[in-house]
C-alpha atoms as a PDB file:
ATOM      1  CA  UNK A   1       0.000   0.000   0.000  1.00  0.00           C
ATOM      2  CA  UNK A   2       3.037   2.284   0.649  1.00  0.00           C
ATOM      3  CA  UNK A   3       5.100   0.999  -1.854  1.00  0.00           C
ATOM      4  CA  UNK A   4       5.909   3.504  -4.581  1.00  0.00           C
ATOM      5  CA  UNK A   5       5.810   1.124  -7.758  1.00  0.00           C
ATOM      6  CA  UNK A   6       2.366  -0.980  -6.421  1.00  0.00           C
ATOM      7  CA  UNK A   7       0.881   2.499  -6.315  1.00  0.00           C
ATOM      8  CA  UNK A   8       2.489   3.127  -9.869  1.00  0.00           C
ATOM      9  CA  UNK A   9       0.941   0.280 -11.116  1.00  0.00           C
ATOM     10  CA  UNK A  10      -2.448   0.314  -9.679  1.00  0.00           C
ATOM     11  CA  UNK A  11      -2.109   4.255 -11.403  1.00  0.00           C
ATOM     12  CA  UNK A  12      -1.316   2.404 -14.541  1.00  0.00           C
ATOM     13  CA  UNK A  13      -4.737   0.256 -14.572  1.00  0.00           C
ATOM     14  CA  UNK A  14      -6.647   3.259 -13.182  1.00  0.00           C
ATOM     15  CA  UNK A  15      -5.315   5.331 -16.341  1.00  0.00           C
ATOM     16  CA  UNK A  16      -6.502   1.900 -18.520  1.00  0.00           C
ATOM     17  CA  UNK A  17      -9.955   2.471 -17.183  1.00  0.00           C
ATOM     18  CA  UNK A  18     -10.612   5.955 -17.160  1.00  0.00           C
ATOM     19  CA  UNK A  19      -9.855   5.097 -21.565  1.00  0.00           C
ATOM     20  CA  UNK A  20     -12.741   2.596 -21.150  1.00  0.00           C
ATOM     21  CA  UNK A  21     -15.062   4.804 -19.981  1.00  0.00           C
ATOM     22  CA  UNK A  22     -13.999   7.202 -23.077  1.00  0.00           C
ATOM     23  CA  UNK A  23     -14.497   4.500 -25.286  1.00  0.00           C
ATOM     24  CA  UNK A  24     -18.360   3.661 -23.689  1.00  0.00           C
ATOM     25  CA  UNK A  25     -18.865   7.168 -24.108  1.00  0.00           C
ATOM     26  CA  UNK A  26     -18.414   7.074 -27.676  1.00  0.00           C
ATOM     27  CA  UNK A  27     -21.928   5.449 -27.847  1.00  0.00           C
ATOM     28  CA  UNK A  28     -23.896   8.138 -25.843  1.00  0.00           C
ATOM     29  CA  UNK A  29     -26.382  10.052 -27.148  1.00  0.00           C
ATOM     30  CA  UNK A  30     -25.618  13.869 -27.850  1.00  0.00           C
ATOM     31  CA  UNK A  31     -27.523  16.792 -29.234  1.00  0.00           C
ATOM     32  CA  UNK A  32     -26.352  18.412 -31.831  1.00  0.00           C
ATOM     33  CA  UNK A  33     -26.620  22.498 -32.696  1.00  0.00           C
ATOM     34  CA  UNK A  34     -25.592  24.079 -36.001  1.00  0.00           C
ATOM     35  CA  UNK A  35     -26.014  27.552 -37.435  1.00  0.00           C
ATOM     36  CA  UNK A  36     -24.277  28.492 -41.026  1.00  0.00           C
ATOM     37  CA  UNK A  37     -24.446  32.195 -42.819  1.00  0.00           C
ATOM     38  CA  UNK A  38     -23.216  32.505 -46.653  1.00  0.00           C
ATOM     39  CA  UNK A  39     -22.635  35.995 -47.673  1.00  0.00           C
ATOM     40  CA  UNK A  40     -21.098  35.196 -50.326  1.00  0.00           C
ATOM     41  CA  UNK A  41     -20.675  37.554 -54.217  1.00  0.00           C
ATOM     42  CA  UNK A  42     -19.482  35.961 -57.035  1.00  0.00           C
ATOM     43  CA  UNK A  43     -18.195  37.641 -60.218  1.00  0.00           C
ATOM     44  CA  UNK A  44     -19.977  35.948 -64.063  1.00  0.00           C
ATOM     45  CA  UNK A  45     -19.402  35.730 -67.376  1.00  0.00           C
ATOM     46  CA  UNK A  46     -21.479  36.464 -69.978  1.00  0.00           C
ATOM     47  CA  UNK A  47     -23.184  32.884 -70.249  1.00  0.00           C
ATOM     48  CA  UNK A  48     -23.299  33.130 -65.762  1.00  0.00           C
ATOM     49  CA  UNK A  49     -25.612  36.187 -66.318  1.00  0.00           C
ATOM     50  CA  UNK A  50     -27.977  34.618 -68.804  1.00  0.00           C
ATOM     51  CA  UNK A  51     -27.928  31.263 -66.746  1.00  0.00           C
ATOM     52  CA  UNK A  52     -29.085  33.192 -63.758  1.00  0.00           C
ATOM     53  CA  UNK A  53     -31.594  35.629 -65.509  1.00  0.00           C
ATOM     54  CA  UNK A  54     -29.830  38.540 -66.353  1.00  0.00           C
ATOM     55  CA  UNK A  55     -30.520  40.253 -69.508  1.00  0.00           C
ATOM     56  CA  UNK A  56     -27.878  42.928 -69.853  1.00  0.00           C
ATOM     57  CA  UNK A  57     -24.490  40.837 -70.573  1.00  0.00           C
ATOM     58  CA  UNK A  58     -22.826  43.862 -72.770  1.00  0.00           C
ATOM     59  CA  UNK A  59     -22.454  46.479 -70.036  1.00  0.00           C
ATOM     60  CA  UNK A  60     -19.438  47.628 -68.550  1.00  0.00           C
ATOM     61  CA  UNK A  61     -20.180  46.968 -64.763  1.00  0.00           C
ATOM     62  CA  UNK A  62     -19.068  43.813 -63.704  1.00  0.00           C
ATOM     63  CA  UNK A  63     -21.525  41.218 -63.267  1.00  0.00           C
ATOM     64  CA  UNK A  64     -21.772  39.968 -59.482  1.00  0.00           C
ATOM     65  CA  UNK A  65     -24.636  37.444 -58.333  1.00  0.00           C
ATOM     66  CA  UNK A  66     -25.199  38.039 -54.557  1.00  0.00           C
ATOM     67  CA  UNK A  67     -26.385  34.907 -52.393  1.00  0.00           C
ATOM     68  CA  UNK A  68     -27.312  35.828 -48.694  1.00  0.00           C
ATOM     69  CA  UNK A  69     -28.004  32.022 -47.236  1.00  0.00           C
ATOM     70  CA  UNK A  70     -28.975  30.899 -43.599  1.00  0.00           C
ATOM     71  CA  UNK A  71     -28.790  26.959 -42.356  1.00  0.00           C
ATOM     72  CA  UNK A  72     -29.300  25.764 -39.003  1.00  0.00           C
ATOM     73  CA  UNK A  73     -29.717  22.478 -37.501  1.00  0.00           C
ATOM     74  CA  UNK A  74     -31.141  20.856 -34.457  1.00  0.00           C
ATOM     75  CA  UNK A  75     -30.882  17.173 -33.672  1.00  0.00           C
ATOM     76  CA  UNK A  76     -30.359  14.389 -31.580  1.00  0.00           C
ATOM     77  CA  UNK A  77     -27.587  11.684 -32.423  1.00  0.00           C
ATOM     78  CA  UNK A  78     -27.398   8.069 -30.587  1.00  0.00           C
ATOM     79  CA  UNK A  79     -24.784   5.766 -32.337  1.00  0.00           C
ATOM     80  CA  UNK A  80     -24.909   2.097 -31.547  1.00  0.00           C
ATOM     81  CA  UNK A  81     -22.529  -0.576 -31.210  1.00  0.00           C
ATOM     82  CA  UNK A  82     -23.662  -2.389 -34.041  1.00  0.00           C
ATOM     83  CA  UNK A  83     -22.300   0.983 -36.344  1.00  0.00           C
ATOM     84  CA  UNK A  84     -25.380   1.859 -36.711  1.00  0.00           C
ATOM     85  CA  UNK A  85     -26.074   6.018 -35.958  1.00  0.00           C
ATOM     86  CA  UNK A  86     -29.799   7.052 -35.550  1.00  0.00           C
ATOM     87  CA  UNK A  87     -30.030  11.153 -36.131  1.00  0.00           C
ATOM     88  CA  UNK A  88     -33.755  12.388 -35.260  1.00  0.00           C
ATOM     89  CA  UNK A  89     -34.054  16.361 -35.913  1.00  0.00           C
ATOM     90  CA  UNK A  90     -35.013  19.328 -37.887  1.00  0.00           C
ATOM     91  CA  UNK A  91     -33.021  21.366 -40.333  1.00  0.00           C
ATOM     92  CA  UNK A  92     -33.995  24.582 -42.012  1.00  0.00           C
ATOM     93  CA  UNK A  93     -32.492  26.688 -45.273  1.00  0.00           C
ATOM     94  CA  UNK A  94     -33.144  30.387 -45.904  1.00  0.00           C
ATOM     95  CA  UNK A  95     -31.699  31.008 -49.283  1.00  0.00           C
ATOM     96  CA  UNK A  96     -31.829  34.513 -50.895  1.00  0.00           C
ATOM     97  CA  UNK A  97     -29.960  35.519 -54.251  1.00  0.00           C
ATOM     98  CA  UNK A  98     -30.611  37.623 -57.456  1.00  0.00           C
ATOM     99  CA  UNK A  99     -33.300  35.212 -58.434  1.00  0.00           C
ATOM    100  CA  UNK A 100     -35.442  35.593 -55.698  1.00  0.00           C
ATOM    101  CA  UNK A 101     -34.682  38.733 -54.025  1.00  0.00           C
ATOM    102  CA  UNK A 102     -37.743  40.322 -55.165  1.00  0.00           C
ATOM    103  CA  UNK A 103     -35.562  42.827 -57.743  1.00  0.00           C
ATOM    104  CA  UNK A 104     -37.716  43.230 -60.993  1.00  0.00           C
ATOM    105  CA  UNK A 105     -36.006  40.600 -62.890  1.00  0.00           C
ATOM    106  CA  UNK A 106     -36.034  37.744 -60.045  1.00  0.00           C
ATOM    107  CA  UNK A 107     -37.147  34.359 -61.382  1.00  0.00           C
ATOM    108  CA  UNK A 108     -38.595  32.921 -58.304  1.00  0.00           C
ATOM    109  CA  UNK A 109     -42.100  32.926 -56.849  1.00  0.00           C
ATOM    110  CA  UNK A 110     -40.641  32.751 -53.012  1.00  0.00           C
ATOM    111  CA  UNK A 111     -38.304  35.135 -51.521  1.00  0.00           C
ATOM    112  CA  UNK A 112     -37.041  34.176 -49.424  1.00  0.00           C
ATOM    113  CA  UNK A 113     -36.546  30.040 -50.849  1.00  0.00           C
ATOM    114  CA  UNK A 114     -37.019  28.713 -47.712  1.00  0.00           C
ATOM    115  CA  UNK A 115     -36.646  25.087 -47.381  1.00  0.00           C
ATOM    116  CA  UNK A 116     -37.135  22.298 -44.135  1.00  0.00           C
ATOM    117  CA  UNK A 117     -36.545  18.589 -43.106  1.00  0.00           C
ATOM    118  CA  UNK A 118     -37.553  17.066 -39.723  1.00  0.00           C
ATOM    119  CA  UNK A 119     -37.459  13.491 -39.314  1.00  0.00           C
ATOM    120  CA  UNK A 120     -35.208  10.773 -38.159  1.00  0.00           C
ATOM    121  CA  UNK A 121     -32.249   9.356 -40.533  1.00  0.00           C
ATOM    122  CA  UNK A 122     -30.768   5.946 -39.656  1.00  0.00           C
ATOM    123  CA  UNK A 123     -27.289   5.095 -41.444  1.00  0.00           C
ATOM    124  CA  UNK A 124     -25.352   1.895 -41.210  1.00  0.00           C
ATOM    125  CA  UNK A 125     -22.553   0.787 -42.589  1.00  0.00           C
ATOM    126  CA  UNK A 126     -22.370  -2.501 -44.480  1.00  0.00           C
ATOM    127  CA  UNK A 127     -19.677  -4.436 -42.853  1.00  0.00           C
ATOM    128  CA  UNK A 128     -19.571  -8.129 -41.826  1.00  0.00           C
ATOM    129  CA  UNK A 129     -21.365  -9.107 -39.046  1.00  0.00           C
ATOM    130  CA  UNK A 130     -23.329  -5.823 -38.956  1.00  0.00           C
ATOM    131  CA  UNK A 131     -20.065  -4.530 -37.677  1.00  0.00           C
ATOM    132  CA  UNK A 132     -19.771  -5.143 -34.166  1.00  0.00           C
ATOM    133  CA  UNK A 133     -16.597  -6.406 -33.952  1.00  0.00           C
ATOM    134  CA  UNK A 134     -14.790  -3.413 -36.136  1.00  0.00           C
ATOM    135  CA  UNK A 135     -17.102  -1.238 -33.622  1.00  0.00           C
ATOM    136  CA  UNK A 136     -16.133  -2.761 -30.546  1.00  0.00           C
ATOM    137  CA  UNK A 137     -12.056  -3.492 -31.566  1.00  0.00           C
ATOM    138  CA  UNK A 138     -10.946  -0.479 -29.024  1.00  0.00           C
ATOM    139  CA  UNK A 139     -13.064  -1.702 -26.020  1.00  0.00           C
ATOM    140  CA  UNK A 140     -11.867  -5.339 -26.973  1.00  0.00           C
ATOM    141  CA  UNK A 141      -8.237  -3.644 -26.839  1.00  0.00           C
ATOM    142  CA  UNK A 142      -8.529  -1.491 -23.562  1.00  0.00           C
ATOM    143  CA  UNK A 143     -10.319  -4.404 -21.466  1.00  0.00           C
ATOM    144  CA  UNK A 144      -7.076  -6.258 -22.123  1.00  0.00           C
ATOM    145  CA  UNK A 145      -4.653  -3.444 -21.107  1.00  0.00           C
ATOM    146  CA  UNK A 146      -6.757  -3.962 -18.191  1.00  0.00           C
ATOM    147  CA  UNK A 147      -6.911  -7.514 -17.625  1.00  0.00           C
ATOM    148  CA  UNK A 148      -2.800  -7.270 -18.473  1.00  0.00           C
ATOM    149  CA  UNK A 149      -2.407  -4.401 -16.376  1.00  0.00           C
ATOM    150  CA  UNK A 150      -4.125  -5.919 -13.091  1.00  0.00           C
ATOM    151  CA  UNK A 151      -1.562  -9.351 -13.392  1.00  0.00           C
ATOM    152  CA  UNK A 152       0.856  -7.051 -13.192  1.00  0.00           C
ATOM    153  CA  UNK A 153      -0.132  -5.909 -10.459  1.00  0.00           C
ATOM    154  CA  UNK A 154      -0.548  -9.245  -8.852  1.00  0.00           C
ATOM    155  CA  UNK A 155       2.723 -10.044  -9.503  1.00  0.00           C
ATOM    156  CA  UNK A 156       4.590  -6.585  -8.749  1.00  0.00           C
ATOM    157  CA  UNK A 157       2.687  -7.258  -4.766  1.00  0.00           C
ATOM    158  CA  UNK A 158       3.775 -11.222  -5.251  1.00  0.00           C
ATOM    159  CA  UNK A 159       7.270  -9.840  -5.894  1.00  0.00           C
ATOM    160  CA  UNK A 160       7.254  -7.397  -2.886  1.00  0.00           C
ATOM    161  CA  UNK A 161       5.823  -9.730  -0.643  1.00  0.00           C
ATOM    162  CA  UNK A 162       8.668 -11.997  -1.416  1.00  0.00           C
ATOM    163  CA  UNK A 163      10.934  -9.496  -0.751  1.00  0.00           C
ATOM    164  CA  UNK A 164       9.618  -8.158   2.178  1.00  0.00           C
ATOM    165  CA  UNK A 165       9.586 -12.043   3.311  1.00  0.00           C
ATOM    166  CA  UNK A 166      13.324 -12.562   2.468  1.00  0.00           C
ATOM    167  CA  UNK A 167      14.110  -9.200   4.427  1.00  0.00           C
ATOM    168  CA  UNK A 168      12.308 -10.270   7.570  1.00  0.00           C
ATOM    169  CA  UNK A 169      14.127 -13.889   7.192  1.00  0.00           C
ATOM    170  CA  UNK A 170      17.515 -12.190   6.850  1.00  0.00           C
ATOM    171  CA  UNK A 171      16.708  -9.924   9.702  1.00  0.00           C
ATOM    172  CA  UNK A 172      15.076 -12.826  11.910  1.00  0.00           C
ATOM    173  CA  UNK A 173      18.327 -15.174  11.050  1.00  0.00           C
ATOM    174  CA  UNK A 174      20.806 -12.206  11.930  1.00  0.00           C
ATOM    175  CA  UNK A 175      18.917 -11.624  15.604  1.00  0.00           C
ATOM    176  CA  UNK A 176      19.031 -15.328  16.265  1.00  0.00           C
ATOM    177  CA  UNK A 177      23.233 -14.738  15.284  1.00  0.00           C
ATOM    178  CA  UNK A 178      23.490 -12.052  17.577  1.00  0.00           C
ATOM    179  CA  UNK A 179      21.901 -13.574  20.331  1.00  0.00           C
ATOM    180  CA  UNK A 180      23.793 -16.747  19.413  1.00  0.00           C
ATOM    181  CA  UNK A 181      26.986 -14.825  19.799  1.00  0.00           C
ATOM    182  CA  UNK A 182      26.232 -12.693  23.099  1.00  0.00           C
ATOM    183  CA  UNK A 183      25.313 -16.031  24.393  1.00  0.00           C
ATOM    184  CA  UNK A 184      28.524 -17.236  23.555  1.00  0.00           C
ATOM    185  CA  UNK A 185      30.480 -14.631  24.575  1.00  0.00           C
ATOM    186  CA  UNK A 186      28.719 -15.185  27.884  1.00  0.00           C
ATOM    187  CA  UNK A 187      30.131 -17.964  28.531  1.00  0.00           C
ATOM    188  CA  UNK A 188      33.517 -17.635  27.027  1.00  0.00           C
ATOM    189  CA  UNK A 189      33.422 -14.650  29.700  1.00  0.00           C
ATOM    190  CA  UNK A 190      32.178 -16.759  32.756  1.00  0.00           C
ATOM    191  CA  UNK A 191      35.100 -19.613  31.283  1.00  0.00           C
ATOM    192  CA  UNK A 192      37.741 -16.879  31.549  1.00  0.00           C
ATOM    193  CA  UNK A 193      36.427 -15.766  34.822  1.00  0.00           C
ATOM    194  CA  UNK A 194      36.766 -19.541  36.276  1.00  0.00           C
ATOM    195  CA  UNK A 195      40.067 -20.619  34.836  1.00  0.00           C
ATOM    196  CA  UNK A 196      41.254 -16.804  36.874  1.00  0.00           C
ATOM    197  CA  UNK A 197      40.070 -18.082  40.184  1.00  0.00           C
ATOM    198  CA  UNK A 198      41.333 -21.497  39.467  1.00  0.00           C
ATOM    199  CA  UNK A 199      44.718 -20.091  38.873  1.00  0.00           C
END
């Protein structure tokens, strides 16, 4: 619990999951908000301006066709695991150019063209086995990082155990040794003091 590379390791794995829960993530639901504005004025040629409704393609002003466009976007997206990506919302187009800006030589009955879509769009790619294995490779991937990264760990505490074990043996065998010697020199001691009285 105090050692410095357990912790390091149990970091490691904790890093590992904290990448799985990125990965589930990738298959949650999100809403989705887009706005787009076009002002946008492009120069034509002669054969532009007749394209587009212009009459006048000999004067000496250059010929510009203005577009002033709005988009926007609302919806909700849920992929799945199978690939599959299920998009229910609304989108709306506000389109207004030299054809329908309600000049007297516009071409359109609507100005501005305003155009919208709500409903739901499903897409899914056509891969073998609907794709849920090319969908689910990463998770696959990062659940063994974990599964590698927690036998690690098992063995990096196996191998400290063991170590702490052989240090406590060593320090257990060298106490006994000590006490082993002061016991001896006890009695070389208590020898030397006999064989002085005896003398």
């Amino acid at each position: 619990e105090h050692n410095s590379e357990l912790k390091r390791e149990k970091l490691t794995e904790d890093i590992i999951k904290i990448k799985l829960d990125r990965e589930e993530a990738r298959f949650s639901g999100r809403i989705q908000a887009s706005y787009r504005y076009e002002d946008t004025d492009t120069p034509q040629n002669s054969q532009e301006v007749i394209a587009t409704g212009g009459t006048n393609v000999f004067r000496d002003t250059p010929n510009i066709f203005n577009e002033r466009n709005h988009y926007g976007e609302l919806k909700y997206i849920q992929p799945t695991r199978y690939g599959t990506v299920v998009e229910f919302g609304t989108e709306i187009e506000s389109l207004r150019n030299d054809l329908n800006s309600g000049a007297p030589n516009a071409r359109s009955l609507f100005a501005p063209e305003i155009g919208t879509f709500t409903g739901v769009t499903i897409t899914q790619p056509l891969l073998r086995g609907m794709g849920i294995s090319s969908h689910n490779y990463r998770k696959k991937s990062i659940l063994a990082e974990i599964e590698a990264a927690q036998i690690t760990y098992e063995v990096r505490k196996l191998a400290v155990a063991s170590e702490v074990s052989r240090q406590y043996a060593s320090l257990y065998y060298n106490q006994e040794l000590l006490k082993l010697t002061q016991t001896a020199l006890t009695v070389i001691e208590e020898d030397e003091a006999t064989f002085t009285v005896l003398k």
